[in-house]
Every structure is written in C-alpha cells, then in structure tokens.
N, C-alpha and C. Protein backbone atom coordinates (compact mmCIF):
# COMPACT_ATOMS: atom_id res chain seq x y z
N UNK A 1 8.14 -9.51 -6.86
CA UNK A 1 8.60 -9.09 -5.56
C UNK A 1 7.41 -9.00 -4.62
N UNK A 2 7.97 -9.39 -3.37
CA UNK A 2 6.90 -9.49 -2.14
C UNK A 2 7.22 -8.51 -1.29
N UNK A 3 6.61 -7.80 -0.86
CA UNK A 3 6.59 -6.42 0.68
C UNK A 3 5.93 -7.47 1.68
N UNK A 4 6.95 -7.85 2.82
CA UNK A 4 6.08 -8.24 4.00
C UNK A 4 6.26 -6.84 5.33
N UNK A 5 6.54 -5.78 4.76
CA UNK A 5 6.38 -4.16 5.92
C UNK A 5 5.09 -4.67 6.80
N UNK A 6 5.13 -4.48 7.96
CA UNK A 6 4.18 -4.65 8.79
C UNK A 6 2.85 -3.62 8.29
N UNK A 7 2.69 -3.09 6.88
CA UNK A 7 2.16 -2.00 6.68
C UNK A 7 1.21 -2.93 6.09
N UNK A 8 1.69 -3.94 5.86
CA UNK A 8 0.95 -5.03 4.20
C UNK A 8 0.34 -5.81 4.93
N UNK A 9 -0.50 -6.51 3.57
CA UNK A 9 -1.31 -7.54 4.22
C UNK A 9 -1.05 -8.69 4.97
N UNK A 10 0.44 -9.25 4.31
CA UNK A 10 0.45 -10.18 5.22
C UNK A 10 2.21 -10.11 5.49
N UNK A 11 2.40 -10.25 6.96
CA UNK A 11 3.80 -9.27 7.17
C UNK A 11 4.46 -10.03 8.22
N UNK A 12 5.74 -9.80 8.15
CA UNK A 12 6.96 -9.97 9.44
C UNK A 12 7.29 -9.28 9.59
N UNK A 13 6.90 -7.99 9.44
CA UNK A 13 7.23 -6.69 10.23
C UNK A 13 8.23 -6.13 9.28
N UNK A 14 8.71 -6.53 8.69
CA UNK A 14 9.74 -5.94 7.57
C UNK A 14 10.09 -7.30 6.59
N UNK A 15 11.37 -6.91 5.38
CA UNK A 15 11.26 -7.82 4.92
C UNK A 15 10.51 -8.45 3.81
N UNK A 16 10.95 -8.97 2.86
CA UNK A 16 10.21 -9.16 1.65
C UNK A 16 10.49 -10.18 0.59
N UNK A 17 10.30 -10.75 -0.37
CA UNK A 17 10.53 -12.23 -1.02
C UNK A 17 10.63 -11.77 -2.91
N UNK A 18 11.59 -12.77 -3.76
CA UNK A 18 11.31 -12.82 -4.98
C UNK A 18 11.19 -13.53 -5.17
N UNK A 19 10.88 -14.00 -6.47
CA UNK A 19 10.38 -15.08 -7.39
C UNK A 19 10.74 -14.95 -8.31
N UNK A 20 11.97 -15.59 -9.13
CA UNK A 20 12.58 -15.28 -10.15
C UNK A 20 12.80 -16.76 -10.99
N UNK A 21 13.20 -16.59 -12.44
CA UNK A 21 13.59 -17.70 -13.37
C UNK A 21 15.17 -18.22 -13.60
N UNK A 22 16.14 -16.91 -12.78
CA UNK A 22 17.01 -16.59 -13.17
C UNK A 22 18.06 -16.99 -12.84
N UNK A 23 18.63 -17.97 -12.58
CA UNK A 23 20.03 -18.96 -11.51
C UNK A 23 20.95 -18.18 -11.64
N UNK A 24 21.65 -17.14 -12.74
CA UNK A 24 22.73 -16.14 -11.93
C UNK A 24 22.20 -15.17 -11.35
N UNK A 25 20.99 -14.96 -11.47
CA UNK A 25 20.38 -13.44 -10.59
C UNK A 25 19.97 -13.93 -9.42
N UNK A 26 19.93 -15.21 -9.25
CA UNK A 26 19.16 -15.54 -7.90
C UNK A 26 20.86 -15.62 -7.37
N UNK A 27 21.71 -16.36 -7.69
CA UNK A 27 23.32 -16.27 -7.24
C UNK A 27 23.33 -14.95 -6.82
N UNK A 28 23.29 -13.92 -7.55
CA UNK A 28 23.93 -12.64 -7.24
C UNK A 28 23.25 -12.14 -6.07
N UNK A 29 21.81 -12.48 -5.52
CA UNK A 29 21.28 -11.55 -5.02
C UNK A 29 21.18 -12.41 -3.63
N UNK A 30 21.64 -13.72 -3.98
CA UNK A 30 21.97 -14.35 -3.01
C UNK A 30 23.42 -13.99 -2.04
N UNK A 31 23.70 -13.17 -2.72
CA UNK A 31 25.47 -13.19 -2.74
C UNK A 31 24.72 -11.79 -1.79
N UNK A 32 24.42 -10.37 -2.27
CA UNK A 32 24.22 -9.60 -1.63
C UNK A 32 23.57 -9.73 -0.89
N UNK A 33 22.57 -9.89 -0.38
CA UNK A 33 21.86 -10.45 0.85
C UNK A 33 22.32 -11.02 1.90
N UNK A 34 23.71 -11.54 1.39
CA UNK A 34 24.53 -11.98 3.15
C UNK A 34 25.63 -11.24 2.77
N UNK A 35 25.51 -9.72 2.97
CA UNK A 35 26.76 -8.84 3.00
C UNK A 35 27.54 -9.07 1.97
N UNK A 36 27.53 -9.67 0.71
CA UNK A 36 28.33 -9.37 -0.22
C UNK A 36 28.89 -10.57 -0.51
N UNK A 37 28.91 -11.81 0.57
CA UNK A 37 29.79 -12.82 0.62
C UNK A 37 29.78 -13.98 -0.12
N UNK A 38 30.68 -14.29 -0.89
CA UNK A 38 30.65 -15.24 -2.13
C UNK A 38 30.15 -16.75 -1.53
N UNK A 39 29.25 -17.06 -2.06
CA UNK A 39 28.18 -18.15 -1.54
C UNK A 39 29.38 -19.72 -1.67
N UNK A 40 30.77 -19.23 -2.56
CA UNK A 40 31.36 -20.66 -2.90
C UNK A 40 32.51 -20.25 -1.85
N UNK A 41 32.87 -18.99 -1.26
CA UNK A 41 34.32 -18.90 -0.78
C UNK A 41 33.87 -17.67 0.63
N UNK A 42 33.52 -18.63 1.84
CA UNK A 42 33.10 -17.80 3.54
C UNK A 42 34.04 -17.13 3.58
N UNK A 43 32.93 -15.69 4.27
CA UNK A 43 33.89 -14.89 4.76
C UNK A 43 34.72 -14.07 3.58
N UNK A 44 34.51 -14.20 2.06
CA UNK A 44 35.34 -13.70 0.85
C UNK A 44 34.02 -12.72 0.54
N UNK A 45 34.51 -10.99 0.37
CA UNK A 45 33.52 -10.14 -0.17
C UNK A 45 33.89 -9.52 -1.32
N UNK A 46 33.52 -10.20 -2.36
CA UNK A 46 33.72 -9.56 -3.45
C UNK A 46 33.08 -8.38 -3.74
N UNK A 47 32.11 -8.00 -3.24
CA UNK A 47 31.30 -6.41 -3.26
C UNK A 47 30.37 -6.13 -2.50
N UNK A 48 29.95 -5.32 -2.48
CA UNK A 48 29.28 -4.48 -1.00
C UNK A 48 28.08 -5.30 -1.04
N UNK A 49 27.75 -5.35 0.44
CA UNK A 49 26.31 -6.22 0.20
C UNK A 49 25.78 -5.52 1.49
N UNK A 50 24.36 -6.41 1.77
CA UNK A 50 23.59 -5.88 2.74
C UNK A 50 23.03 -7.13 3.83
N UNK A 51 22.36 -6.84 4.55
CA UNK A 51 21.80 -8.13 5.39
C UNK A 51 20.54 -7.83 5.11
N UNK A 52 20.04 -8.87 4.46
CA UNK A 52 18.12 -9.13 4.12
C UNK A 52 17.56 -10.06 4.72
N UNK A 53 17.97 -10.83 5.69
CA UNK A 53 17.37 -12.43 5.64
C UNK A 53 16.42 -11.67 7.06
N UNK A 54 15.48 -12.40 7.17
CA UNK A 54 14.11 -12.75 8.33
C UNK A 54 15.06 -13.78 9.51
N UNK A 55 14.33 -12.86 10.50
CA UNK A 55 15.05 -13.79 12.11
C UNK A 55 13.72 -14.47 11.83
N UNK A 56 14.22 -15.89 12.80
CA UNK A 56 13.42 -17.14 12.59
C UNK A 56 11.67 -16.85 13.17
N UNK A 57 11.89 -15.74 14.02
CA UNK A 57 10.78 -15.31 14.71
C UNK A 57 9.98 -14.12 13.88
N UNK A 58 10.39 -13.79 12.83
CA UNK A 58 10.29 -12.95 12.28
C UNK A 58 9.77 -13.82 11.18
N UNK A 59 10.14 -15.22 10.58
CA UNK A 59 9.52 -16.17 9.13
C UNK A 59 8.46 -16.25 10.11
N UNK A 60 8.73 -17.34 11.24
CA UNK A 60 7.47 -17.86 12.02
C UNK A 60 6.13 -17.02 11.73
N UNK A 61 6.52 -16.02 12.15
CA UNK A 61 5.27 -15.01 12.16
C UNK A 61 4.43 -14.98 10.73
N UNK A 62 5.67 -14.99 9.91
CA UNK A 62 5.08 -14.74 8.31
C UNK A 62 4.70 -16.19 7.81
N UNK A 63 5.06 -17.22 8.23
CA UNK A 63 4.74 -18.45 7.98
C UNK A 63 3.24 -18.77 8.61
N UNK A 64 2.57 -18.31 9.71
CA UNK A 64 1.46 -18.59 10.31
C UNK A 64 0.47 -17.96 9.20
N UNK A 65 0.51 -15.95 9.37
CA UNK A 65 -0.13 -16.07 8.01
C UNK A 65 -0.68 -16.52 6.88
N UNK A 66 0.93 -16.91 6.45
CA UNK A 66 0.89 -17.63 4.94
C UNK A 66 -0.66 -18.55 5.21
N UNK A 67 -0.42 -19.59 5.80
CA UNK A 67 -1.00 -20.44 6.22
C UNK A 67 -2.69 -20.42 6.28
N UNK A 68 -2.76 -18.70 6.70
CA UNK A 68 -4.06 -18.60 6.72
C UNK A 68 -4.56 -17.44 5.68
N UNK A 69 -3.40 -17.37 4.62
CA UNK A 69 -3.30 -16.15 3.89
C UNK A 69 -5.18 -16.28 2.97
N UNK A 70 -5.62 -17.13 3.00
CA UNK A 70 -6.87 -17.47 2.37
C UNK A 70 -8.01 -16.76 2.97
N UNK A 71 -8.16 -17.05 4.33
CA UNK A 71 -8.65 -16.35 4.85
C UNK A 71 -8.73 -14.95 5.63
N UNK A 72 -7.38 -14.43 5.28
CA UNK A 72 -7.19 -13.02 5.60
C UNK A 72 -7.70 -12.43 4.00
N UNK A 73 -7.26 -12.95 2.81
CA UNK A 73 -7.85 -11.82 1.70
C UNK A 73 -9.11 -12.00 1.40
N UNK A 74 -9.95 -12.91 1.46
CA UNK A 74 -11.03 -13.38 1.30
C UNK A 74 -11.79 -12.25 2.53
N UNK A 75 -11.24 -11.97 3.87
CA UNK A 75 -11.74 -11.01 5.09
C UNK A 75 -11.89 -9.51 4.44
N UNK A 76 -10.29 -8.88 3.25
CA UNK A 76 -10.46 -8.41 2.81
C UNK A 76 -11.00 -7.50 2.04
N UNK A 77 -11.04 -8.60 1.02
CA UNK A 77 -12.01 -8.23 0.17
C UNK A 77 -13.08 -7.99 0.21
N UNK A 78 -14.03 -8.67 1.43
CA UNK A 78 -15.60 -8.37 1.72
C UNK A 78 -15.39 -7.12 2.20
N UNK A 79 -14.24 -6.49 2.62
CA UNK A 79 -14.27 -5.37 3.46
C UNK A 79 -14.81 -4.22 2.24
N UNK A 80 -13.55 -4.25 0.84
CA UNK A 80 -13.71 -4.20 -0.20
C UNK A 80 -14.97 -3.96 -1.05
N UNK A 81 -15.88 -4.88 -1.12
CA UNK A 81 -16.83 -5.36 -1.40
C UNK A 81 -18.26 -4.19 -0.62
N UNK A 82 -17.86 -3.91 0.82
CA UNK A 82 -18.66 -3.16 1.46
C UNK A 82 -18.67 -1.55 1.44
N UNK A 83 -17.62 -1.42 1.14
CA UNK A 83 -16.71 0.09 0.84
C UNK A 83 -17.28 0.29 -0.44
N UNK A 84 -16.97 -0.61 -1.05
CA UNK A 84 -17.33 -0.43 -3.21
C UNK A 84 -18.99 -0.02 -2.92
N UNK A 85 -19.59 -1.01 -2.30
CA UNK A 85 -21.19 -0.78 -3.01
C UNK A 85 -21.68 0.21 -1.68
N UNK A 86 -21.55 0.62 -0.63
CA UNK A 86 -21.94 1.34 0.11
C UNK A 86 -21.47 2.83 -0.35
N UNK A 87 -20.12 2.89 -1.36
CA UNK A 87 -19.69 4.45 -2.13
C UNK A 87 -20.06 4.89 -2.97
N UNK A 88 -20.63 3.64 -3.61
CA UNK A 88 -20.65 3.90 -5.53
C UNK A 88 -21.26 5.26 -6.12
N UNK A 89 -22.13 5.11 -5.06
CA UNK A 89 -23.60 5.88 -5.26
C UNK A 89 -23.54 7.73 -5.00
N UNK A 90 -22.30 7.80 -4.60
CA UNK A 90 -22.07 9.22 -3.95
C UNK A 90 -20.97 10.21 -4.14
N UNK A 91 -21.77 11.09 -5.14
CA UNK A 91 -21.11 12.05 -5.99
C UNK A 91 -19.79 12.10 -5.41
N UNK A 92 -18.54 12.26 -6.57
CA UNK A 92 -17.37 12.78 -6.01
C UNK A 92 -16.57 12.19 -5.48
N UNK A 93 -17.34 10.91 -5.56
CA UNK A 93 -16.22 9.15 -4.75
C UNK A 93 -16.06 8.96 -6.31
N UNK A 94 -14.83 8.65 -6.33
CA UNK A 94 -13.67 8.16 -7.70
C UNK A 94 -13.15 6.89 -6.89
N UNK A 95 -13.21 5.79 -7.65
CA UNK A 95 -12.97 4.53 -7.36
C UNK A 95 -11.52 4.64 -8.64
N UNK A 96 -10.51 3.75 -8.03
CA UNK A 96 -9.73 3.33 -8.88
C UNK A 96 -9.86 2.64 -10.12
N UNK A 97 -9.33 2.72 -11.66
CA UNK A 97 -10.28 1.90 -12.50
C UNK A 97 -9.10 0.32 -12.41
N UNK A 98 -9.57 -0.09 -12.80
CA UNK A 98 -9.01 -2.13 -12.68
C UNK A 98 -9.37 -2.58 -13.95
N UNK A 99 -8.59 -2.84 -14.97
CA UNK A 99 -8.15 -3.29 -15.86
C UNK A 99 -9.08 -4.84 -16.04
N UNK A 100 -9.61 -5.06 -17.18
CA UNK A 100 -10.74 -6.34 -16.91
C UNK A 100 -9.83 -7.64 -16.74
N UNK A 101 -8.44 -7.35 -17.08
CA UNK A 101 -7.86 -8.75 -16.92
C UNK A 101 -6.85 -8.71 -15.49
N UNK A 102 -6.94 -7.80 -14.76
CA UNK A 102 -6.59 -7.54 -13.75
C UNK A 102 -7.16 -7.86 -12.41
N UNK A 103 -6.67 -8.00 -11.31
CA UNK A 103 -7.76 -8.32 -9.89
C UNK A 103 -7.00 -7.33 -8.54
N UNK A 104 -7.81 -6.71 -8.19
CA UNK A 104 -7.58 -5.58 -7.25
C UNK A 104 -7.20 -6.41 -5.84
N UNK A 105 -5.75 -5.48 -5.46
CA UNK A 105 -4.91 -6.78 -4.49
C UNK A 105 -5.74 -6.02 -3.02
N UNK A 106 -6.62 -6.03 -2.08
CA UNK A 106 -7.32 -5.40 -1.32
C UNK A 106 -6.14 -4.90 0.06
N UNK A 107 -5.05 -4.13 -0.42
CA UNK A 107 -4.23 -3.62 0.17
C UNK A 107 -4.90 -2.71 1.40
N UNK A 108 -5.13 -1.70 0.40
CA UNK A 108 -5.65 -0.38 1.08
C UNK A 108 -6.77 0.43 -0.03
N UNK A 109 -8.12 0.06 0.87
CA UNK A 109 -9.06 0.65 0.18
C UNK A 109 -8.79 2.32 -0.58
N UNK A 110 -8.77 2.52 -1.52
CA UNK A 110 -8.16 3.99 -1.75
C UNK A 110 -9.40 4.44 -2.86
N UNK A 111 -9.53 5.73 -2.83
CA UNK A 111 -10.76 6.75 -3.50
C UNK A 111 -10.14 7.95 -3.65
N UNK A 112 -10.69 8.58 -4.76
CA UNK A 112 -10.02 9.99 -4.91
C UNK A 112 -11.54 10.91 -4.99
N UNK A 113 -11.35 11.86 -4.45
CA UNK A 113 -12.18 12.84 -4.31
C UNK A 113 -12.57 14.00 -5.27
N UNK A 114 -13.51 14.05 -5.71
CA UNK A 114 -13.29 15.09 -6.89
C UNK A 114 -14.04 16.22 -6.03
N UNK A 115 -13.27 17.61 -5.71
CA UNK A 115 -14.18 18.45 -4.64
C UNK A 115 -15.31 19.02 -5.36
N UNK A 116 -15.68 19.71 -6.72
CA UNK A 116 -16.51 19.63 -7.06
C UNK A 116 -18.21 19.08 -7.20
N UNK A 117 -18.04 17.82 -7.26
CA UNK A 117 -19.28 17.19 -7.21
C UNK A 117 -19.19 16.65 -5.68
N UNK A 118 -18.32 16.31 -4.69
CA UNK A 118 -18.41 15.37 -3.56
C UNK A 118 -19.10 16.88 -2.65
N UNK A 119 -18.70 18.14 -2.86
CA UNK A 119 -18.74 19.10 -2.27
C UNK A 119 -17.72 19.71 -1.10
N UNK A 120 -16.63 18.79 -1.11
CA UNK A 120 -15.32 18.94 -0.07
C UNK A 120 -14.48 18.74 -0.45
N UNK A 121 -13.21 19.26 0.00
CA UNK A 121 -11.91 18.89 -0.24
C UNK A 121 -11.56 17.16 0.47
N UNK A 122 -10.01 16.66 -0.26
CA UNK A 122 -10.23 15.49 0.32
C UNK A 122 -9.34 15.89 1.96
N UNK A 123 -8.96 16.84 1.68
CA UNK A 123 -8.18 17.17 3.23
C UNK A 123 -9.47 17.35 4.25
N UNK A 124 -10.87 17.92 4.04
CA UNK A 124 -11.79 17.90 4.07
C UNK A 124 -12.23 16.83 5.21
N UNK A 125 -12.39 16.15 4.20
CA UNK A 125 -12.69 14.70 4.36
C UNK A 125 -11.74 14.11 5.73
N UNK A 126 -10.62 14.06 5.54
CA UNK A 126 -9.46 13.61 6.33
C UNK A 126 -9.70 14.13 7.51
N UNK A 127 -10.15 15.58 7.61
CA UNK A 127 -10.45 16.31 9.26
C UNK A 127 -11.88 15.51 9.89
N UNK A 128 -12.74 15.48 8.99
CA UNK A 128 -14.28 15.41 9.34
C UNK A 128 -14.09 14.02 10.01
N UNK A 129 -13.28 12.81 8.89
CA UNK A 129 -13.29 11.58 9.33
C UNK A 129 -12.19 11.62 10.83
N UNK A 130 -10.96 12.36 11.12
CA UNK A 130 -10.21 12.28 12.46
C UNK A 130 -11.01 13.23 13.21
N UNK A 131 -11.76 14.21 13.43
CA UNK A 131 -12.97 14.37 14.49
C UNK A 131 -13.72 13.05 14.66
N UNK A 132 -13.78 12.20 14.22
CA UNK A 132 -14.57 11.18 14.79
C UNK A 132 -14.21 9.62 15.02
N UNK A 133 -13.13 10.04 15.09
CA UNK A 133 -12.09 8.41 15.60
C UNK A 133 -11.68 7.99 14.43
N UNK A 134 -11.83 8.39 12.88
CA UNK A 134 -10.73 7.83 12.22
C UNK A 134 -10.01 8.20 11.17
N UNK A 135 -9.19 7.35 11.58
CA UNK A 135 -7.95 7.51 10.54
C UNK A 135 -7.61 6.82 9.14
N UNK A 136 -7.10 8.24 8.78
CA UNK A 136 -6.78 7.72 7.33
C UNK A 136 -5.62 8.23 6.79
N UNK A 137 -5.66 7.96 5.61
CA UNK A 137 -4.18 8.02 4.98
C UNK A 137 -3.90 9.24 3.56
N UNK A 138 -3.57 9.80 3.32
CA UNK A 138 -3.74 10.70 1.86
C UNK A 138 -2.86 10.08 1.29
N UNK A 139 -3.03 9.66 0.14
CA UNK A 139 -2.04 9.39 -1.27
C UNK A 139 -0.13 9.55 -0.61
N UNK A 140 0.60 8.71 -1.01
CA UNK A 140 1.39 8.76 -0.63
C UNK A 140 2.51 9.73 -2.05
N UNK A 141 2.99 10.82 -1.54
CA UNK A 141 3.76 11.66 -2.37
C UNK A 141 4.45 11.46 -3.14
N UNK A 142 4.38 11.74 -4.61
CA UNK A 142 5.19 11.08 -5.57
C UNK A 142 6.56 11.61 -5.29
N UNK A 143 7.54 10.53 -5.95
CA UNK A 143 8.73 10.75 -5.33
C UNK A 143 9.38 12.10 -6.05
N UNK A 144 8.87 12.82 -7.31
CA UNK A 144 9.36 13.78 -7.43
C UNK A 144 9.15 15.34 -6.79
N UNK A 145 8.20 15.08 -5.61
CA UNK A 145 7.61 16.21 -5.07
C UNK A 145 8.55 15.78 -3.56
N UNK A 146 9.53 14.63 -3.34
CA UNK A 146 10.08 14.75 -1.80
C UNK A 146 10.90 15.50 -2.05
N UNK A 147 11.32 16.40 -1.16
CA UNK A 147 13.23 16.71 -0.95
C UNK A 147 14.53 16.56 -1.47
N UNK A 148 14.53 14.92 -0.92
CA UNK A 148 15.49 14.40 -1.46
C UNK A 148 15.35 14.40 -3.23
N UNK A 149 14.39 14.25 -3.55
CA UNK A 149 14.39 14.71 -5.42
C UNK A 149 13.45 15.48 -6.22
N UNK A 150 13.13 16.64 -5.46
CA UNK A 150 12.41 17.79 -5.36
C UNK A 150 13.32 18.51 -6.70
N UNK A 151 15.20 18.27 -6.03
CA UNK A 151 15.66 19.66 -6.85
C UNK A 151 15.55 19.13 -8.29
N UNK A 152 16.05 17.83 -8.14
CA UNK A 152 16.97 17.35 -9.54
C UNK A 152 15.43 16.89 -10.84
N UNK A 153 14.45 16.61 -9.87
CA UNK A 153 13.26 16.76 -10.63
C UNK A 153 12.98 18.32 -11.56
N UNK A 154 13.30 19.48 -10.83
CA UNK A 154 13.00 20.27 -11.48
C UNK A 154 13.86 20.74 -12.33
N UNK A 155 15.29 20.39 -12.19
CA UNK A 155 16.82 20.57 -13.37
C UNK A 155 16.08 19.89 -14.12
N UNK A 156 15.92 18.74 -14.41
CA UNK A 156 15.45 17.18 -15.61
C UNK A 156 14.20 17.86 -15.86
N UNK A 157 13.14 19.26 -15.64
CA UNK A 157 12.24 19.24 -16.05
C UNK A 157 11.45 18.70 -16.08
N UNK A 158 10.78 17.87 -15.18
CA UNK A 158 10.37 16.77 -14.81
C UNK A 158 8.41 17.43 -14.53
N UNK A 159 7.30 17.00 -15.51
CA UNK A 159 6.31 17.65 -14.92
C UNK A 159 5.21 16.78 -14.77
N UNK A 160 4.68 16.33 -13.97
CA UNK A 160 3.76 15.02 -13.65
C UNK A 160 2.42 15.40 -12.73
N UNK A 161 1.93 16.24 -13.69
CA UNK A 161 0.33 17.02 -13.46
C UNK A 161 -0.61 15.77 -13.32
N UNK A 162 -0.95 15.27 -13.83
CA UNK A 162 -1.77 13.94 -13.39
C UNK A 162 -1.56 13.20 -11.72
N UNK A 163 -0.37 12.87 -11.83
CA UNK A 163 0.21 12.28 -10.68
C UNK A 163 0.10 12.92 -9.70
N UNK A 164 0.21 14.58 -9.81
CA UNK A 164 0.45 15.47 -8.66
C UNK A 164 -1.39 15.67 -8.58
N UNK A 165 -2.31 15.64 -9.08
CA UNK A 165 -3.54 15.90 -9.11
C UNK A 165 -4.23 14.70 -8.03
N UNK A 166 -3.70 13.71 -8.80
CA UNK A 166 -4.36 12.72 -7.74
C UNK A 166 -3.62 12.04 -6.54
N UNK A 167 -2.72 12.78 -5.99
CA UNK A 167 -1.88 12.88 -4.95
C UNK A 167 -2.74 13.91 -4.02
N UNK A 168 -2.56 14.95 -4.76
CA UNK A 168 -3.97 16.27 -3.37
C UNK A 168 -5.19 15.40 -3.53
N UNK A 169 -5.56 14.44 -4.14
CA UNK A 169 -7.20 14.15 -4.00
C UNK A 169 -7.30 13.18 -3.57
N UNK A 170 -6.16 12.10 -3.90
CA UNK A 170 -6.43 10.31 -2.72
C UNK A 170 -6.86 10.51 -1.36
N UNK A 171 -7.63 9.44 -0.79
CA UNK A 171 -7.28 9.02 0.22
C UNK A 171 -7.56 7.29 0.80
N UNK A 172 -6.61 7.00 1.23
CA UNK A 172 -6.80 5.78 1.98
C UNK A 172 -7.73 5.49 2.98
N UNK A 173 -8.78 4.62 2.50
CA UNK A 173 -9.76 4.54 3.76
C UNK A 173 -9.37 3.36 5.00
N UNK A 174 -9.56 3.72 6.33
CA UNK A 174 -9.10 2.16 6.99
C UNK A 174 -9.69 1.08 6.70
N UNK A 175 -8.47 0.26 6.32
CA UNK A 175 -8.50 -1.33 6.03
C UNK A 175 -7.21 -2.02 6.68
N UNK A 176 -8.23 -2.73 7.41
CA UNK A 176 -7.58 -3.76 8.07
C UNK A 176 -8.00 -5.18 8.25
N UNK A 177 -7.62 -6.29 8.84
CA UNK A 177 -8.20 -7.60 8.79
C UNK A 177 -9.10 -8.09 9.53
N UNK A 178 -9.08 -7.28 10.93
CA UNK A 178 -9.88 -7.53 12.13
C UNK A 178 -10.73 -6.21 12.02
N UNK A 179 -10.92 -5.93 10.79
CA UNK A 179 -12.08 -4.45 10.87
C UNK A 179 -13.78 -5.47 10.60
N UNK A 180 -14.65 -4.98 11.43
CA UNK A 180 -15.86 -5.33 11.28
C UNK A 180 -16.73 -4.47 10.40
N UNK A 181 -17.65 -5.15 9.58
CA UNK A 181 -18.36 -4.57 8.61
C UNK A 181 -19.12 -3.43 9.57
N UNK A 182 -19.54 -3.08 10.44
CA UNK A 182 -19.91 -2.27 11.00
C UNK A 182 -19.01 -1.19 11.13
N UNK A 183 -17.81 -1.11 11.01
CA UNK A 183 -16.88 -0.11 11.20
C UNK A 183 -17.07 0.33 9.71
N UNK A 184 -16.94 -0.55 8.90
CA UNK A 184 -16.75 -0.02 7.62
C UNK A 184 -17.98 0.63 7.25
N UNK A 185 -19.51 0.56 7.72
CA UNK A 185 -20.24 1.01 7.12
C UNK A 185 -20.51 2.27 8.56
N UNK A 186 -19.98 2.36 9.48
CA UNK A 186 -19.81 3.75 10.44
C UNK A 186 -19.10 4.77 8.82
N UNK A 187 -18.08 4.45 8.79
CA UNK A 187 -16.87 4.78 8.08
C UNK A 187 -17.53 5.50 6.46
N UNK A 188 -18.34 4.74 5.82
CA UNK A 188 -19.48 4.80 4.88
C UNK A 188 -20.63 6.15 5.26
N UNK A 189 -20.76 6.40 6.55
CA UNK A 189 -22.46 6.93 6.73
C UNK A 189 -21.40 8.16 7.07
N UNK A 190 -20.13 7.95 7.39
CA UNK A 190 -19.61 9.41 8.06
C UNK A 190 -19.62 10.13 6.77
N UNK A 191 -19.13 9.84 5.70
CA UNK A 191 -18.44 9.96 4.37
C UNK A 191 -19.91 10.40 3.33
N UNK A 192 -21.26 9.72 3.53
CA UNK A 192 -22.22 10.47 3.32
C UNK A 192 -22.61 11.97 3.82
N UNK A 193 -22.33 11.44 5.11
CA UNK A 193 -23.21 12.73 5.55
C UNK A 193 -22.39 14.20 5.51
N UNK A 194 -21.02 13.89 5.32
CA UNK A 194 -20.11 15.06 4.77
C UNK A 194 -20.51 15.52 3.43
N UNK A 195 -20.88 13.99 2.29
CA UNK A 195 -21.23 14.82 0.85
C UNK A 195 -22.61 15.53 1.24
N UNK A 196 -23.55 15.38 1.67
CA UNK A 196 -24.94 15.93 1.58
C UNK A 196 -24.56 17.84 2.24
C-alpha cells in the first residue's frame, strides 16, 4: 500500500495506491472503490462501497512527481544523511534502529529523546525549537491512548508501556524537499546548544 496524503513524500493531496497478486481482491476492491458497483452490471450495488479514485488533476500532480520521484528521495535522504551525522554525537539523541536488511524510507526524520542524558524533556525540546521558527512534530499517539479507543483499550486490558514511552519521547524533526542543508544544520546547532 501507497499513502499519497499531502503529508508524504510524494503526494496528490490525498489518496493512495496497491499492489497486489490477487485478481479477485483486485475485483473486489475494484468493486468498492466505485461505490460498491459491480464492475460487470452499471449502476448494480451489491454492497456498500466508497469513492477512492484521484481527479485527473489530482494523478497529474502525482504523476509529475513520480517522474521526478528519484530526485526528490535522493534530496531526502542527504537531508537524512545531515541530521544522522550532525546528531550522532549528542547525548540523549536516540536514532531509530534499521534492521541490516532494511532501508530507512526518509519520510520524517524522527529521534527520541532520552531526558536523562540529553538533559531535557522532549516537550523541552519542542518549545526551545518553536521559540525559534521551528516546527516540529511529537510522535504521533498510539491508537490505544485516543478517545475513540481509550475505553475499550482499557476493558481488553490492553497495556503498551514501550509504545506509550516512546510516544512522550519522539519527535519529528522538519523534513521536507525544498529544505536546505543550512536549515538542517540551523536545526542541528539549535538542538546542541539546548543539550549543553
């Protein structure tokens, strides 16, 4: 499965793609994707469906990308690349670990904070870096700590201490495509001079 959310790297603003082996699952999901409607008999709804498809201005957009999708992750990753070796070095930066047969998709630079050795909280961090023009992101909330499944998490007994640990300690650093290595290493010297 593909996320093209205008949030992602490479996007139509919403909207998203599969890749499957499967000729009745691709039928079926073909079937839901235009409201339910049986792909052999218009206008016939055999079951509830939804509307998924991309307005043409909406592929266009994601088609230009595509196109240059080489050179947007390759922009990436140096961003990546500048973040990694300009952090490494400074107590209390927790880098994600990456699996040796694995390759890190350069979404959203993300670090977890250990307040102990960094000497701050990562909320900390989050104020020091928006006093000075930027923004960032904290770990996005596991779904058993929202509302909507707050209660039924705690009926099911549900206890995810790890998850909830490095949820208070993530944070997302800005990454974007048109970010200049100079931003990233502003971004770097702010993030020092908070650990010292």
């Amino acid at each position: 499965m593909f996320s093209f959310h205008s949030a992602k790297i490479l996007t139509s603003g919403e909207g998203g793609a599969l890749t499957l082996n499967d000729k009745q699952l691709e039928s079926f999901i073909r079937m839901i994707c235009s409201h339910g409607m049986d792909t052999q008999r218009r206008f016939f709804f055999p079951v509830v469906g939804f509307i998924y498809r991309l307005t043409n201005m909406s592929a266009a957009l994601l088609c230009a990308q595509l196109e240059r999708s080489e050179s947007i992750l390759n922009r990436r990753k140096t961003i990546f690349e500048v973040y990694s070796e300009g952090l490494k070095n400074v107590p209390g930066i927790l880098f994600r670990p990456v699996a040796s047969w694995a390759e890190v998709s350069p979404w959203l630079f993300s670090v977890v904070i250990s307040p102990k050795e960094f000497g701050h909280t990562r909320n900390e961090l989050i104020q020091h870096l928006a006093k000075e023009g930027v923004e960032t992101r904290p770990f996005f909330i596991p779904v058993h700590g929202l509302p909507t499944f707050r209660e039924i998490s705690i009926k099911r007994g549900v206890r995810l201490p790890i998850t909830d640990q490095l949820c208070s300690m993530g944070v997302n650093l800005p990454t974007y495509n048109t970010m200049t290595i100079s931003q990233v290493e502003r971004v770097i010297e702010l993030i020092k001079t908070l650990s010292k």
